[in-house]
Protein backbone atom coordinates (compact mmCIF):
# COMPACT_ATOMS: atom_id res chain seq x y z
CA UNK A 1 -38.01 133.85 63.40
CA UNK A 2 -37.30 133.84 66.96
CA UNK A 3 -37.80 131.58 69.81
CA UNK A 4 -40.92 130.74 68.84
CA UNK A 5 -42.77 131.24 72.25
CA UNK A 6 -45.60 133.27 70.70
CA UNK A 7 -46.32 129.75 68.15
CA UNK A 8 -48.95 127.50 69.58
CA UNK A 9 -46.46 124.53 70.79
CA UNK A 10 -48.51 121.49 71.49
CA UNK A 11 -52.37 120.15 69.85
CA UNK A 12 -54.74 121.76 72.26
CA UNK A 13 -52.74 125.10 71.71
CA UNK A 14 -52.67 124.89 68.28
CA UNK A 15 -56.65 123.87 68.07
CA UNK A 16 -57.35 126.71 70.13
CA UNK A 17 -55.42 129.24 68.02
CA UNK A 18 -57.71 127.66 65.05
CA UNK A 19 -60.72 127.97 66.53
CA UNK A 20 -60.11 131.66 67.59
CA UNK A 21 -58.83 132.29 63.53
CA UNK A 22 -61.72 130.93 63.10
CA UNK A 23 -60.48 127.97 60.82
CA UNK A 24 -61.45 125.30 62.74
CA UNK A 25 -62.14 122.88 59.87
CA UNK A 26 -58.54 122.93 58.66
CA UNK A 27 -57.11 121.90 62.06
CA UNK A 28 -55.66 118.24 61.82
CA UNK A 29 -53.83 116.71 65.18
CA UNK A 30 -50.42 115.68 63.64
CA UNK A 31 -50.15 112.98 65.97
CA UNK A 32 -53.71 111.20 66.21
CA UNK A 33 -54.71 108.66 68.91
CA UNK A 34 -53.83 105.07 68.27
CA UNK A 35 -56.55 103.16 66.66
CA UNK A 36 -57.21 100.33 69.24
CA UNK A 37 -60.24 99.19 67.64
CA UNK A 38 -58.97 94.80 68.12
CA UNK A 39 -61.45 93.71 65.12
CA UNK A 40 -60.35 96.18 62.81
CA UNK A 41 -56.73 94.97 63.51
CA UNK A 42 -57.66 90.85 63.19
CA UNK A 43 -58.89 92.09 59.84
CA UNK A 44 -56.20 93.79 58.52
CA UNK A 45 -53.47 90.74 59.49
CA UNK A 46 -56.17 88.30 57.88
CA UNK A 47 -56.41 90.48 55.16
CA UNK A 48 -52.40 91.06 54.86
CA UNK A 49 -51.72 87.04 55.65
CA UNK A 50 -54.21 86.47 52.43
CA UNK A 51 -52.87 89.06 49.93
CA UNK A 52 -48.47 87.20 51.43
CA UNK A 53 -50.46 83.56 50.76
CA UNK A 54 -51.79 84.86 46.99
CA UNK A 55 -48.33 86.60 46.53
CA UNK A 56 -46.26 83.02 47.19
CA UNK A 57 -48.74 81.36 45.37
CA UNK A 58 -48.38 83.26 42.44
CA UNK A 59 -44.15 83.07 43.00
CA UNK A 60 -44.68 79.22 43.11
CA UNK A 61 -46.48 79.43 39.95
CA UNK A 62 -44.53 81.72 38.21
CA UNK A 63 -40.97 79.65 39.17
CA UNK A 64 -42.73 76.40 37.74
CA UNK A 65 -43.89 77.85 34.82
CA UNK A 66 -39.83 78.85 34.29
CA UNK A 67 -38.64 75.42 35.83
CA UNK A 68 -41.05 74.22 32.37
CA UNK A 69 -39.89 76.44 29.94
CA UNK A 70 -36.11 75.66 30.76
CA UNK A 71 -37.07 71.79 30.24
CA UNK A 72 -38.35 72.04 27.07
């Protein structure tokens, strides 16, 4: 294959070669910006934190349930 020097290298490169194949609606960055969005984030921890709590719950249940059935 080469070197590779005639192969768009970076994003802007590889948009431009897109736009001028005139694909532009298939281009996807492989490395997108960083979503920084702060609320977004709070709410997926609370949301993550919720599902852990529901999961240990659940466990807690589960183990006495067994901790019952071994009694009798």
């Amino acid at each position: 294959m080469g070197s590779g020097s005639t192969r768009p290298n970076n994003a802007d490169d590889k948009m431009i070669a897109a736009i001028e194949r005139g694909d532009q609606g298939e281009f996807k960055d492989r490395k997108p910006v960083k979503n920084t969005d702060k609320k977004l984030i709070k709410e997926k921890e609370a949301r993550t934190e919720k599902a852990q709590e529901k999961t240990e719950r659940l466990k807690a249940l589960r183990l006495a349930a067994e901790k019952e059935a071994k009694a009798k």
